[in-house]
Protein backbone atom coordinates (compact mmCIF):
# COMPACT_ATOMS: atom_id res chain seq x y z
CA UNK A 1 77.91 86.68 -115.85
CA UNK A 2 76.37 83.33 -115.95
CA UNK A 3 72.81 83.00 -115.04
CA UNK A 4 72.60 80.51 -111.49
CA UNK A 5 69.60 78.08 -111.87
CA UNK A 6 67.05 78.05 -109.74
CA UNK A 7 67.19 75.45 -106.83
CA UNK A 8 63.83 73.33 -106.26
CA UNK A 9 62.02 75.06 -103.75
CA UNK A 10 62.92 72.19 -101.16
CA UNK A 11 66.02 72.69 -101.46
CA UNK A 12 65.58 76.80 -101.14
CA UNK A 13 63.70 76.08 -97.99
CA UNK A 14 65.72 73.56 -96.35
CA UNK A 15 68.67 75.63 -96.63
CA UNK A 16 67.36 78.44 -94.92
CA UNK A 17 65.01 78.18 -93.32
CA UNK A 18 66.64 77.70 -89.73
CA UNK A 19 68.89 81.24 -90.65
CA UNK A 20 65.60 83.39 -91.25
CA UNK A 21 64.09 82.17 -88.42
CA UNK A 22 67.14 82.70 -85.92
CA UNK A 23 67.30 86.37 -87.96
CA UNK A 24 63.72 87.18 -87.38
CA UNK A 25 63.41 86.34 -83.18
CA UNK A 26 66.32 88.90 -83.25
CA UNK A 27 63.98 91.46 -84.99
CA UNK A 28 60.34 90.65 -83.90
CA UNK A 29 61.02 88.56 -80.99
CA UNK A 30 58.14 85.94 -79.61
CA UNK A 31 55.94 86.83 -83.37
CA UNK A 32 58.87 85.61 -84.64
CA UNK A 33 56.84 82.23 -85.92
CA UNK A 34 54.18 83.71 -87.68
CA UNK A 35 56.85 86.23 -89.18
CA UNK A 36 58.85 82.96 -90.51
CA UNK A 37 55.94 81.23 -91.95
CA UNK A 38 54.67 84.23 -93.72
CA UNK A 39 57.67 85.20 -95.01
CA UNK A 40 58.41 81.35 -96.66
CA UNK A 41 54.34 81.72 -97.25
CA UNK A 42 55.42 84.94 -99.58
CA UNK A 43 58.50 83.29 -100.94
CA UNK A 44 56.77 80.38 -102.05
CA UNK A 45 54.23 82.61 -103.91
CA UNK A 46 56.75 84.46 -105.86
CA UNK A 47 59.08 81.56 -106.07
CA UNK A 48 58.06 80.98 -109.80
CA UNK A 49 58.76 84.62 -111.36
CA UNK A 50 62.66 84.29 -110.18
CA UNK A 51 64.73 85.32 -113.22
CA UNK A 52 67.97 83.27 -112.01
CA UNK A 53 69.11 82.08 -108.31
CA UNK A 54 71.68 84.69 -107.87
CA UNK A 55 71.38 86.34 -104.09
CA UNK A 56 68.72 83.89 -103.28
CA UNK A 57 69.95 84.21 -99.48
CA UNK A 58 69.61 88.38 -99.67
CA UNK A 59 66.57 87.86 -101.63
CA UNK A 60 64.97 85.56 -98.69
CA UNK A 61 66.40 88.11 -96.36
CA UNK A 62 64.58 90.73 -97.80
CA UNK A 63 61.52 89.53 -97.82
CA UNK A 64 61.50 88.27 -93.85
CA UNK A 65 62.70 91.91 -93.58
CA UNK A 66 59.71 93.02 -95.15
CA UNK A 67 57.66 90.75 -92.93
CA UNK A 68 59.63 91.97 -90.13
CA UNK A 69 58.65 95.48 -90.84
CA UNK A 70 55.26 95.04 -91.48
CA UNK A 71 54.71 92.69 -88.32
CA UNK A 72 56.02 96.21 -86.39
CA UNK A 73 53.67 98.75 -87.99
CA UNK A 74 50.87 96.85 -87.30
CA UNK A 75 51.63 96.43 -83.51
CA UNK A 76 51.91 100.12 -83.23
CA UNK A 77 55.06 99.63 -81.40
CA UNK A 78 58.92 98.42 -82.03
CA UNK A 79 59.06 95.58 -79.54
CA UNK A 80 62.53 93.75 -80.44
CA UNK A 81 62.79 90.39 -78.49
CA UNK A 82 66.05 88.56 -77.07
CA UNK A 83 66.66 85.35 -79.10
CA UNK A 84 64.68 82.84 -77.29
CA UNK A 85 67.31 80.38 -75.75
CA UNK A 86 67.05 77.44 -78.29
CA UNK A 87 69.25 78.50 -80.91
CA UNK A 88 68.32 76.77 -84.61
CA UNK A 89 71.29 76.38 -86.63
CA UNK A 90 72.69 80.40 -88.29
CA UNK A 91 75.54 81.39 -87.51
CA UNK A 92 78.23 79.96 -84.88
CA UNK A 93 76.68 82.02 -81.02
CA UNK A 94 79.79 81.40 -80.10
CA UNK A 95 81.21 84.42 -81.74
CA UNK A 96 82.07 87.35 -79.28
CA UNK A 97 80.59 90.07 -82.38
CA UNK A 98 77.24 88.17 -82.40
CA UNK A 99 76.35 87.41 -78.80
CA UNK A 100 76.85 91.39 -77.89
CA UNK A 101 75.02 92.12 -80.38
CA UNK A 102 71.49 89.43 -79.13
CA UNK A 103 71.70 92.24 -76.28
CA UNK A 104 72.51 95.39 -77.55
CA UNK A 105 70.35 95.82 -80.56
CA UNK A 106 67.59 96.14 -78.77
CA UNK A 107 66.77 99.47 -78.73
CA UNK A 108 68.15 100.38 -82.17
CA UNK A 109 64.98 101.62 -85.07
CA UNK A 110 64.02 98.80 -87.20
CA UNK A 111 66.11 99.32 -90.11
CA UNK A 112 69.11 100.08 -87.85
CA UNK A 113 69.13 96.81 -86.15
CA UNK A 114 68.56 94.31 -89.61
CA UNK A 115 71.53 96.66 -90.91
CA UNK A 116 73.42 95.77 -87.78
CA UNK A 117 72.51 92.33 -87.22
CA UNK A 118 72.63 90.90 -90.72
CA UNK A 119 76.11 92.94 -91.20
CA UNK A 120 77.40 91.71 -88.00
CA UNK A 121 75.89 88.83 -87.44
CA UNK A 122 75.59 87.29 -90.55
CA UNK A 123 78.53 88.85 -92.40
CA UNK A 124 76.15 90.16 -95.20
CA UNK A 125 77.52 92.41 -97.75
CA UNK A 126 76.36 95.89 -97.92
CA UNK A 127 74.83 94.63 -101.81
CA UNK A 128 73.22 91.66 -99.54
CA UNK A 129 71.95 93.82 -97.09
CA UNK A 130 70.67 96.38 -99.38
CA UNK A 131 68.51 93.46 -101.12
CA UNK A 132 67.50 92.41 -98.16
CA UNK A 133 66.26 96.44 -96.82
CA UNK A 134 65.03 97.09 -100.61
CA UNK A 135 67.14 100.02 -99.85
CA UNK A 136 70.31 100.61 -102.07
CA UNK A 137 73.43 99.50 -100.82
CA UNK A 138 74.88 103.45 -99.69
CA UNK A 139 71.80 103.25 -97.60
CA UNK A 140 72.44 100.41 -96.01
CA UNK A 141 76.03 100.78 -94.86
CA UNK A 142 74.73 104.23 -93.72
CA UNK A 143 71.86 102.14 -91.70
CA UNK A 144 74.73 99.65 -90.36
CA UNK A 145 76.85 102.63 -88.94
CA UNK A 146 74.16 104.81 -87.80
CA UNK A 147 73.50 101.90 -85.78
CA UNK A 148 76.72 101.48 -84.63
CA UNK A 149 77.15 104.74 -83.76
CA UNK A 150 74.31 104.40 -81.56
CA UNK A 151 75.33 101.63 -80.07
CA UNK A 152 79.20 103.52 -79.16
CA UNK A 153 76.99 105.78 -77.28
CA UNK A 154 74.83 103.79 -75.63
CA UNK A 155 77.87 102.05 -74.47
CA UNK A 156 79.66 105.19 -73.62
C-alpha cells in the first residue's frame, strides 16, 4: 500500500474542522468550543510525528473523542447537548437517519452515542470508528449496536 503524504496542517484544519465541531456539540453539547479547540490544540501538537496521512479524518475523530471523553469525566456527569441550531457544514441535516438521531442519542453512555453518531451520522466505517474510540473495530460495531439496541427500546 502506498504511503499518503501528509497534507499541510492548513489544509488538515480547514477540511475539518467544521465536521469535528458539528460531531462534538452532539457529544458534549454547549463545552462543545473548548472541546474543538483543544482537540485541534492536541492535533496540532502531534501533527509532526504522523507516519503517513492515511485515516487522517478517523485519526482527528479520535482524538475529539478523546477530548470528548475527558471533557465528561471531569464534569462528573454525562450531560449530552442537542446540536445548537446553527448547523456548520458535516453532513447533509437533511437526512431522515441523522436528524432522529440529534434527539435520540441523548441518553445513550458515551461510547455508545460516538459509535452511533459517527456510524450513523457520518457513515464511518467500523475501522474509522474504532480509530476514532482507540477501541478495535469488533468493539466498536458492538458499541454501535448496543446503542441501537437501546435506542429500539427506548422507542418501544
Amino acid at each position: 500500500m502506498a504511503r499518503v503524504a501528509i497534507p499541510p496542517f492548513e489544509r488538515f484544519y480547514r477540511d475539518h474542522a467544521q465536521e469535528v465541531l458539528a460531531y462534538l456539540r452532539r457529544l458534549v453539547g454547549a463545552r462543545a468550543e473548548d472541546a474543538w479547540q483543544e482537540t485541534f490544540l492536541r492535533a496540532l501538537r502531534s501533527y509532526d510525528r504522523l507516519e503517513h496521512g492515511q485515516h487522517l479524518r478517523a485519526w482527528v475523530f479520535r482524538v475529539a473523542t478523546n477530548v470528548a471523553m475527558d471533557e465528561l469525566r471531569a464534569s462528573g456527569r454525562v450531560e449530552l447537548g442537542a446540536l445548537d441550531e446553527l448547523e456548520l457544514g458535516g453532513p447533509d441535516p437533511s437526512r431522515d437517519a441523522y436528524l432522529e438521531l440529534e434527539h435520540l442519542t441523548d441518553s445513550l453512555p458515551p461510547t455508545e452515542r460516538a459509535a452511533v453518531v459517527l456510524r450513523y451520522g457520518y457513515d464511518l466505517a467500523y475501522a474509522d470508528i474504532a480509530t476514532a474510540l482507540g477501541s478495535s473495530e469488533d468493539a466498536a460495531r458492538a458499541a454501535a449496536s448496543s446503542g441501537v439496541r437501546r435506542l429500539r427500546k427506548e422507542l418501544t
